[in-house]
C-alpha atoms as a PDB file:
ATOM      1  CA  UNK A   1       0.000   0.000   0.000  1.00  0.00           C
ATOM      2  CA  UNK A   2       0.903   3.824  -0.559  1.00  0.00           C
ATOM      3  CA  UNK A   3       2.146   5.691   2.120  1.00  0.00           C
ATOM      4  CA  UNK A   4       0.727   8.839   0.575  1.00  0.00           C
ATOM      5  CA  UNK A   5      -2.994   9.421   2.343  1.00  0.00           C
ATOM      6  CA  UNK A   6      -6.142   8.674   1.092  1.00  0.00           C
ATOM      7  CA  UNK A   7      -8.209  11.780  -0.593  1.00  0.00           C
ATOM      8  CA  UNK A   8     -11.411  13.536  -0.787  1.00  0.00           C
ATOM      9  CA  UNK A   9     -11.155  15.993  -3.841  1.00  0.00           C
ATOM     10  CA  UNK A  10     -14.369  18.521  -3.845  1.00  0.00           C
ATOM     11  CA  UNK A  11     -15.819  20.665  -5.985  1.00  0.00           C
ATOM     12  CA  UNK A  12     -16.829  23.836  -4.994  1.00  0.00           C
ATOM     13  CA  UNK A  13     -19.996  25.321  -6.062  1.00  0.00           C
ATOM     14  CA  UNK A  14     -23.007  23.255  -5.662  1.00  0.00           C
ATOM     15  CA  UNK A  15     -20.864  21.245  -3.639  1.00  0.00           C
ATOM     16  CA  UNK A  16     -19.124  22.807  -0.599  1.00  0.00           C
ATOM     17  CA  UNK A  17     -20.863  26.138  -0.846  1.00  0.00           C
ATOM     18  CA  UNK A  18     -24.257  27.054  -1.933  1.00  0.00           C
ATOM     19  CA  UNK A  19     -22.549  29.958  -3.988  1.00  0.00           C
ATOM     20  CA  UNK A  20     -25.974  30.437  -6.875  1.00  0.00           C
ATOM     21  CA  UNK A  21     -26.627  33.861  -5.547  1.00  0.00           C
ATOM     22  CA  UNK A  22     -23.447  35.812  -6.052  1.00  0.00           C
ATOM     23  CA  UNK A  23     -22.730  34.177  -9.268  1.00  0.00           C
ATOM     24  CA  UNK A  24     -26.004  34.966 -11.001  1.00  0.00           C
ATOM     25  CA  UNK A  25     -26.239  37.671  -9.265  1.00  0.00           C
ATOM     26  CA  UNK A  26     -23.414  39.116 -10.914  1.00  0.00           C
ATOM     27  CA  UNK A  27     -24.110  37.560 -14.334  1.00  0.00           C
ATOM     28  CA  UNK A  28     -27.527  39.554 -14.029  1.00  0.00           C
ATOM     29  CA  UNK A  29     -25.062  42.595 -13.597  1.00  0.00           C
ATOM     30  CA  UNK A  30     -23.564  42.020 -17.014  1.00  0.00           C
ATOM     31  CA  UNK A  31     -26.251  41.654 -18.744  1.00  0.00           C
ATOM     32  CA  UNK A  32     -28.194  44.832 -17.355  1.00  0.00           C
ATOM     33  CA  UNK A  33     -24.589  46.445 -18.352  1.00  0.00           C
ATOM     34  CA  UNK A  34     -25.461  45.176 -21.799  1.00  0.00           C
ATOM     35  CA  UNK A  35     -28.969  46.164 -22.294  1.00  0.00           C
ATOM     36  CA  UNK A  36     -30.545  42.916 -21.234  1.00  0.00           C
ATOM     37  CA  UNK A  37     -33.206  41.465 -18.666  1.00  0.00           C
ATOM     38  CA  UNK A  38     -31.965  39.867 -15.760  1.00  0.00           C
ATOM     39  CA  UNK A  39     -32.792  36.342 -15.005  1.00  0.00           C
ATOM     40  CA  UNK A  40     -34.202  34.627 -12.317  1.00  0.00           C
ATOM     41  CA  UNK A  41     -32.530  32.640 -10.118  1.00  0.00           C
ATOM     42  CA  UNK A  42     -34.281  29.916  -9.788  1.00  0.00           C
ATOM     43  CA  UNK A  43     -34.092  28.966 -13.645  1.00  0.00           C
ATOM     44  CA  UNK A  44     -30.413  30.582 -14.074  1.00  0.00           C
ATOM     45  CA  UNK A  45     -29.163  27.889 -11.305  1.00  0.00           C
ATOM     46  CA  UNK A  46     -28.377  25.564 -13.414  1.00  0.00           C
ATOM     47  CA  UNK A  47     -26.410  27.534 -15.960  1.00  0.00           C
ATOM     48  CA  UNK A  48     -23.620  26.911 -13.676  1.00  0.00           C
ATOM     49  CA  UNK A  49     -21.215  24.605 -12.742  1.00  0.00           C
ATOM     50  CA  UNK A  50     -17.989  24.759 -16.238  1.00  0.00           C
ATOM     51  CA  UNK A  51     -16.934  28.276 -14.905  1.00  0.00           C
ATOM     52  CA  UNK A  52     -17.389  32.294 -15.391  1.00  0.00           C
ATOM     53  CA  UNK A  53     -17.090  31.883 -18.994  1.00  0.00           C
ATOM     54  CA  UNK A  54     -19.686  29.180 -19.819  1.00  0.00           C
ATOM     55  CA  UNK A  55     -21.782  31.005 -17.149  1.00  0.00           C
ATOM     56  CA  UNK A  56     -21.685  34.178 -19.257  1.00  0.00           C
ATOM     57  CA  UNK A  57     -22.348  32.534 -22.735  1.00  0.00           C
ATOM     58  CA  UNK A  58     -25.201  30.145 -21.078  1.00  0.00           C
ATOM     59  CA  UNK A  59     -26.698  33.728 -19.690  1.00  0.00           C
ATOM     60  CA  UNK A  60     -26.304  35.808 -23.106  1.00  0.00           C
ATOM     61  CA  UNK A  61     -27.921  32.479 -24.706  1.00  0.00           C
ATOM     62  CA  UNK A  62     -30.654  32.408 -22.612  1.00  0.00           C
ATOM     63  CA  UNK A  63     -31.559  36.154 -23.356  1.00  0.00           C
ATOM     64  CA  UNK A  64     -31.137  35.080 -27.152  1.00  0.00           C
ATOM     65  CA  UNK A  65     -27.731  36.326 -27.769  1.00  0.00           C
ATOM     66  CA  UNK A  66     -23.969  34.779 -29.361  1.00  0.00           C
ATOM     67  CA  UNK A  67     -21.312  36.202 -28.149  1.00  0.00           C
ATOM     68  CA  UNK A  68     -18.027  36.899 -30.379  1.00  0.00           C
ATOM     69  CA  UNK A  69     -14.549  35.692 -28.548  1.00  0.00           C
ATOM     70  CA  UNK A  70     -13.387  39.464 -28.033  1.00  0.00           C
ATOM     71  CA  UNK A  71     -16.945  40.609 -26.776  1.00  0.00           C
ATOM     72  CA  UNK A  72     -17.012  36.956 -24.382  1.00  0.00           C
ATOM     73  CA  UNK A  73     -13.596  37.904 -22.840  1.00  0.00           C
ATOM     74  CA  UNK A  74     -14.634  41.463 -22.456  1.00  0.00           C
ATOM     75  CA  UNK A  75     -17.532  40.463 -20.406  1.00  0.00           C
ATOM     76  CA  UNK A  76     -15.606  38.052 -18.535  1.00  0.00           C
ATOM     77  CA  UNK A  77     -12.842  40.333 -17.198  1.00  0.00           C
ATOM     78  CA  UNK A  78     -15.802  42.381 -16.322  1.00  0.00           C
ATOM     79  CA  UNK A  79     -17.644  39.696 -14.602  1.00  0.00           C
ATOM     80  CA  UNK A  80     -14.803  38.633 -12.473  1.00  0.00           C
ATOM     81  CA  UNK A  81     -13.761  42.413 -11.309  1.00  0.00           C
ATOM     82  CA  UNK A  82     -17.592  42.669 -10.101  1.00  0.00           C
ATOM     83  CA  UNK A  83     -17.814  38.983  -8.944  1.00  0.00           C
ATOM     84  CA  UNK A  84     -14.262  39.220  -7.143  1.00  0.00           C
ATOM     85  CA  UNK A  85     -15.657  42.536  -4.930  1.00  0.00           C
ATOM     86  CA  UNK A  86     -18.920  40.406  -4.370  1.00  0.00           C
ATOM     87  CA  UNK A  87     -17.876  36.655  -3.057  1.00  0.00           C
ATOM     88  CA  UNK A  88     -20.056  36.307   0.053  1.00  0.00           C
ATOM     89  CA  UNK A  89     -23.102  38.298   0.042  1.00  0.00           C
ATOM     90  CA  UNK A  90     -25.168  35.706  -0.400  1.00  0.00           C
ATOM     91  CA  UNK A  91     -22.962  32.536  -0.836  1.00  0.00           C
ATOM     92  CA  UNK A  92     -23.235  30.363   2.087  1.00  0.00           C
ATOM     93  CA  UNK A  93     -21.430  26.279   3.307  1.00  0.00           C
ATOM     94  CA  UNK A  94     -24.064  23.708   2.800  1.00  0.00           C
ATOM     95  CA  UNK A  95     -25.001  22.158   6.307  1.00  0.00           C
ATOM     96  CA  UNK A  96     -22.941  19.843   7.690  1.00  0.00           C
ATOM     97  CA  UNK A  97     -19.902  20.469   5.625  1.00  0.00           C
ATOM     98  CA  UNK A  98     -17.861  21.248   8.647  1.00  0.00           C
ATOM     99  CA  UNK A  99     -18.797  18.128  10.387  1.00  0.00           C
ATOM    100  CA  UNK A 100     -18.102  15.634   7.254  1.00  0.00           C
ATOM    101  CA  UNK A 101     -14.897  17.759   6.770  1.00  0.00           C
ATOM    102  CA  UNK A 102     -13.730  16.538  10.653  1.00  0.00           C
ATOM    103  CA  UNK A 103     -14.405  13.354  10.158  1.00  0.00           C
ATOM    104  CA  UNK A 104     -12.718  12.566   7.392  1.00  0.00           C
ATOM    105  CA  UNK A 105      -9.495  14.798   8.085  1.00  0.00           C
ATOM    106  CA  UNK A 106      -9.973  11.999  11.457  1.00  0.00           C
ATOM    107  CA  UNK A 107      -9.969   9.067   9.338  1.00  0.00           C
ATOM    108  CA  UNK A 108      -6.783  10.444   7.748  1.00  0.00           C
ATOM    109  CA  UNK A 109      -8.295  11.927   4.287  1.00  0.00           C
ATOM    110  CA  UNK A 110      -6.117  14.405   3.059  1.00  0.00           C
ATOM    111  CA  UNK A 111      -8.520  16.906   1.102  1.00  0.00           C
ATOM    112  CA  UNK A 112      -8.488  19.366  -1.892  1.00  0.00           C
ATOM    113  CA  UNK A 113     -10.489  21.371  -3.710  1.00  0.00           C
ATOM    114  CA  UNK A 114     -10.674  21.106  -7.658  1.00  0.00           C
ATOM    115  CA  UNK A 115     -13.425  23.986  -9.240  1.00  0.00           C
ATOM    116  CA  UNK A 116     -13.647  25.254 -12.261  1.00  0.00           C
ATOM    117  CA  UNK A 117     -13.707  28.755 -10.745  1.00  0.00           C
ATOM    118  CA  UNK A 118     -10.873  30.891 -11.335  1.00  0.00           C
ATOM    119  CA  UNK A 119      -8.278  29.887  -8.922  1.00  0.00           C
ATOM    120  CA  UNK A 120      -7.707  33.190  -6.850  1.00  0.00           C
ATOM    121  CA  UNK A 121     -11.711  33.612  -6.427  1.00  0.00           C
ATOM    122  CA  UNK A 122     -11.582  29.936  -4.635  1.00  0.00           C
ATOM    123  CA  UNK A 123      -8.973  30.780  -2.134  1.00  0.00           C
ATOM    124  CA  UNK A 124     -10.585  34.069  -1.703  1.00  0.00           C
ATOM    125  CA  UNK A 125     -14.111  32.362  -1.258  1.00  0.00           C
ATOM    126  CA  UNK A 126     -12.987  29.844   0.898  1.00  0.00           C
ATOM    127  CA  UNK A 127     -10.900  31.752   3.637  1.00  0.00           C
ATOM    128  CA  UNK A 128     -13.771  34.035   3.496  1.00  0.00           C
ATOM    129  CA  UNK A 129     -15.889  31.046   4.751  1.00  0.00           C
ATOM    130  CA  UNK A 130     -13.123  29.524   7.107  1.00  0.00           C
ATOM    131  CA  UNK A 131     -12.105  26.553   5.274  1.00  0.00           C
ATOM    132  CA  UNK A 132      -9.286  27.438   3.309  1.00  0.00           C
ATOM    133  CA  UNK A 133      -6.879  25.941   5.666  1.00  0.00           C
ATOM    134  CA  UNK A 134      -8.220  22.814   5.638  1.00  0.00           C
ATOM    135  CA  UNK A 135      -7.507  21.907   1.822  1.00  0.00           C
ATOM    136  CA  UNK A 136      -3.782  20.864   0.987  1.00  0.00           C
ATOM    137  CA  UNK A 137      -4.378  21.952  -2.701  1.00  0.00           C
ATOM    138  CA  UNK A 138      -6.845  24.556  -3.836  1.00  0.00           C
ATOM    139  CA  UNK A 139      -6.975  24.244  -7.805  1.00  0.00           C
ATOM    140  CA  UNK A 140      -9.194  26.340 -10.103  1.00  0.00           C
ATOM    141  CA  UNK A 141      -9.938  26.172 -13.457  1.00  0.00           C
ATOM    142  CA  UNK A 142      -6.610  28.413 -14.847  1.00  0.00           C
ATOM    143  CA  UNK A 143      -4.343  26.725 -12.972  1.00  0.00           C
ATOM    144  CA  UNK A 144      -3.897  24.065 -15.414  1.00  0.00           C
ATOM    145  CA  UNK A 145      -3.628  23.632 -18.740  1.00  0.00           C
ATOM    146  CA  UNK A 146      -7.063  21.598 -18.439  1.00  0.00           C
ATOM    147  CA  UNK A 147     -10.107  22.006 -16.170  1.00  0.00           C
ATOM    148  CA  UNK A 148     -12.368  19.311 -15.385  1.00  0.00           C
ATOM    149  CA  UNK A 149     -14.528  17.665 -17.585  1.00  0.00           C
ATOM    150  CA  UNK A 150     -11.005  16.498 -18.483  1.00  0.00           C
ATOM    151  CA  UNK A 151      -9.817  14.029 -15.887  1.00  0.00           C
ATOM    152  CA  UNK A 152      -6.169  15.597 -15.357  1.00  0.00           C
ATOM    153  CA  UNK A 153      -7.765  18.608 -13.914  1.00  0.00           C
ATOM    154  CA  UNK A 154      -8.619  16.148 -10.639  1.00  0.00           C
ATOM    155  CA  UNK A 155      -5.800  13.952 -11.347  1.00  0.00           C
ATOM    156  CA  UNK A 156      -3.274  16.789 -11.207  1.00  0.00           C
ATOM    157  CA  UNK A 157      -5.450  18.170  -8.115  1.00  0.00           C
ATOM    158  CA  UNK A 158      -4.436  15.354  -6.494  1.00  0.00           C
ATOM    159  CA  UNK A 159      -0.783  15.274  -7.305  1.00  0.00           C
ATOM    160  CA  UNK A 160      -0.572  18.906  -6.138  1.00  0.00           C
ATOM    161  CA  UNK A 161      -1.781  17.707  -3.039  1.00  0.00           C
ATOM    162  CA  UNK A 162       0.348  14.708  -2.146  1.00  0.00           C
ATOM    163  CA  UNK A 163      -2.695  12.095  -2.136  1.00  0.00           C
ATOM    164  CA  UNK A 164      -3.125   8.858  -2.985  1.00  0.00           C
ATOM    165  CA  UNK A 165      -4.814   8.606  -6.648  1.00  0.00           C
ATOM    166  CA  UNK A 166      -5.301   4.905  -6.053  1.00  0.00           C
ATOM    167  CA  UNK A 167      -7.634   6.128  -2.965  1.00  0.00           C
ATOM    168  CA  UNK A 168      -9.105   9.045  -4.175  1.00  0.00           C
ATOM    169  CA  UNK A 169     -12.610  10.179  -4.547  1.00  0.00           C
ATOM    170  CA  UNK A 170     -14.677  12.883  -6.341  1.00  0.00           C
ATOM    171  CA  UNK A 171     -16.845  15.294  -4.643  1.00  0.00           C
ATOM    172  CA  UNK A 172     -19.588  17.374  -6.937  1.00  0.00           C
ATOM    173  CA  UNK A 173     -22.643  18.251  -8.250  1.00  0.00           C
ATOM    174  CA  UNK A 174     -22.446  18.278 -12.098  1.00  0.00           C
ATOM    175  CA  UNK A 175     -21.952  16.292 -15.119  1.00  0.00           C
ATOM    176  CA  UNK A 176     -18.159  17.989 -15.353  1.00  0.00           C
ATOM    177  CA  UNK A 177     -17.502  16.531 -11.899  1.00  0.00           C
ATOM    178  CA  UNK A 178     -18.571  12.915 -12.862  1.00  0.00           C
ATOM    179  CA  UNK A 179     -17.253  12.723 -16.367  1.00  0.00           C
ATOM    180  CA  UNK A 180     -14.132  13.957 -15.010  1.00  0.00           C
ATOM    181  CA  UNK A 181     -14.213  11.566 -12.274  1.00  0.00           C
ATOM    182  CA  UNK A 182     -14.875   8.313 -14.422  1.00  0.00           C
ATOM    183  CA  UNK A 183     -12.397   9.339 -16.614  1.00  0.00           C
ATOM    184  CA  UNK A 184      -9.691   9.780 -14.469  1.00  0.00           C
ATOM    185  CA  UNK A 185     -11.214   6.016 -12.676  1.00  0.00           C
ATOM    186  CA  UNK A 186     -11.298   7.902  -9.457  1.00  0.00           C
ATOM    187  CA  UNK A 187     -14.986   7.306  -7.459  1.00  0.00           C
ATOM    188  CA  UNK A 188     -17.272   9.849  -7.375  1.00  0.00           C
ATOM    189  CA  UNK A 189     -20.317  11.135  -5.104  1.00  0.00           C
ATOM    190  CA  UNK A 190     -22.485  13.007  -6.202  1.00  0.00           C
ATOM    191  CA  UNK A 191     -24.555  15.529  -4.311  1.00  0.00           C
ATOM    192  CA  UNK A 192     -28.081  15.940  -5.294  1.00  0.00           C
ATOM    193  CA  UNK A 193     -28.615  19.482  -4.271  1.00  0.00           C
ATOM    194  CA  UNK A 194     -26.326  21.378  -6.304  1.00  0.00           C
ATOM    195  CA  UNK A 195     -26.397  23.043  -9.871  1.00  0.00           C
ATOM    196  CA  UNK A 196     -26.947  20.753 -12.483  1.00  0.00           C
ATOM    197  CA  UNK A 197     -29.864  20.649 -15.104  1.00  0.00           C
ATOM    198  CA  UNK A 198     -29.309  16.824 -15.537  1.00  0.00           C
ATOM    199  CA  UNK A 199     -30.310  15.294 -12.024  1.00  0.00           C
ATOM    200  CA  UNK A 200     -27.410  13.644 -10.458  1.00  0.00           C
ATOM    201  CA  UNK A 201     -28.809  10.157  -9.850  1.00  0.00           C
ATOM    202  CA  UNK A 202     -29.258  10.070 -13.993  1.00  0.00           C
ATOM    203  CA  UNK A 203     -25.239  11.361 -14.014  1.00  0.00           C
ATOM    204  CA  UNK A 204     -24.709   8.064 -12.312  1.00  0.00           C
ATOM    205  CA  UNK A 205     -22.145   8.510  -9.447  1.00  0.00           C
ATOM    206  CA  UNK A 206     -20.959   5.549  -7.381  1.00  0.00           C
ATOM    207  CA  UNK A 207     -22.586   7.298  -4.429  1.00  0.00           C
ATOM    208  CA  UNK A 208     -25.582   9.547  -4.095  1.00  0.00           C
ATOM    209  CA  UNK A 209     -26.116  12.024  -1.349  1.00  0.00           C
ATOM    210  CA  UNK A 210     -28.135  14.138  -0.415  1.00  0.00           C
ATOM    211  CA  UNK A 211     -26.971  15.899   2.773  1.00  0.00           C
ATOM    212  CA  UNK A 212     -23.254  16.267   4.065  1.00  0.00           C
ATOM    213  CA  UNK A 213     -23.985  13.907   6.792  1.00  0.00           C
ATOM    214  CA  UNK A 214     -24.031  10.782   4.877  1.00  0.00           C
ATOM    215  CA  UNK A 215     -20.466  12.035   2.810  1.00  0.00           C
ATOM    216  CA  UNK A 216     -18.232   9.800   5.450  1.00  0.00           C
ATOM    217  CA  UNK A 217     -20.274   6.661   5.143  1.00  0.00           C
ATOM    218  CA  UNK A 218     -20.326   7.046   1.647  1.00  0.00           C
ATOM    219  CA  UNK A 219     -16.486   8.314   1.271  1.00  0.00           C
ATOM    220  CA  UNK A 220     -15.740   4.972   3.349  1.00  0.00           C
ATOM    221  CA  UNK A 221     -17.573   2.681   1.396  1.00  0.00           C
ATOM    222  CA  UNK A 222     -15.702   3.886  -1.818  1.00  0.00           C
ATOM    223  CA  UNK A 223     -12.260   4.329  -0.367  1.00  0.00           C
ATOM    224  CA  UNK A 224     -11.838   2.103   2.819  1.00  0.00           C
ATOM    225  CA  UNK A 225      -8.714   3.035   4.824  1.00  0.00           C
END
């Protein structure tokens, strides 16, 4: 056996934080900028989940618009200047993250974080909710040359983090984080109350959960130490 430790690699939003409001909240700023209605939350939520960018196009789609490269990565350094000032307003931990978070850091999980957000707005976000020291890698989606669906996003998460990727397991709540997961042949659970406009249980994880406390029993299950 390895004597690197097992690990827990999570996603972020949908995931660890409930994180809807401040992201739509400031795509609904862009597209006011631009002329544009702004759109509900409750049917924007699932626009989410493959990063600022995707977010943006997914939002100008939805209002009936393309969007040219130069005009996309306009709106996106303006979308993360507005986002970056506006983290936690409304973004919140799901419950019970603190408690799974314990117990597996007890049965000797090393854990990271692996998002598709941009990597300085995950440290920012998660020091700003206290659990930025926990994670021995935070990775976002430019710290790479590839961001998950493609499996060396978590792979190299892991790597970065000095875990086991023969006892690893996925985290998430979205078709990136279980396509990236399979492909990489690490286990994944998936949450079912995060942003996703497939429902998880048809994404097919190896676990299903819905509330943090049943992530150890599941974790264990998966990855037995």
């Amino acid at each position: 056996m390895s004597d690197l430790p097992p690990i827990a690699v999570f996603d972020l939003d949908g995931t660890l934080a409930d994180t809807a409001g401040d992201l739509i909240g400031t795509l609904n700023v862009i597209l006011e900028r631009e002329g544009l209605a702004a759109l509900p939350l409750d049917q924007a939520r699932d626009l989410l989940g493959a990063g600022a960018r995707a977010l943006i196009t997914r939002g100008f789609s939805a209002a009936g618009q393309t969007l040219e490269p130069e005009r996309l990565e306009r709106l996106f350094e303006a979308f993360l200047d507005y986002y970056g000032a506006h983290l936690t307003d409304h973004s919140q931990l799901y419950p019970g993250v603190v408690a799974a978070l314990d117990d597996l850091e007890a049965k000797g999980f090393r854990l990271a974080v692996c998002t598709n957000k941009v990597e300085g707005h995950a440290v920012d976000l998660l020091k700003a909710l206290g659990l930025a020291p926990r994670f021995a890698a935070i990775v976002g989606k430019d710290t790479f040359a590839w961001s998950k669906p493609d499996p060396r996003h978590i792979t190299l998460t892991v790597e970065r983090a000095g875990g086991d990727p023969h006892r690893a397991v996925m985290v998430g709540d979205s078709r990136a984080d279980v396509d990236a997961a399979k492909a990489a042949g690490i286990p994944v659970v998936g949450v079912s109350f995060g942003y996703t406009a497939v429902p998880m249980r048809e994404l097919a994880p190896n676990k299903l959960i819905d509330h943090f406390d049943e992530l150890p029993s599941a974790v264990s299950a998966l990855v037995p130490v």
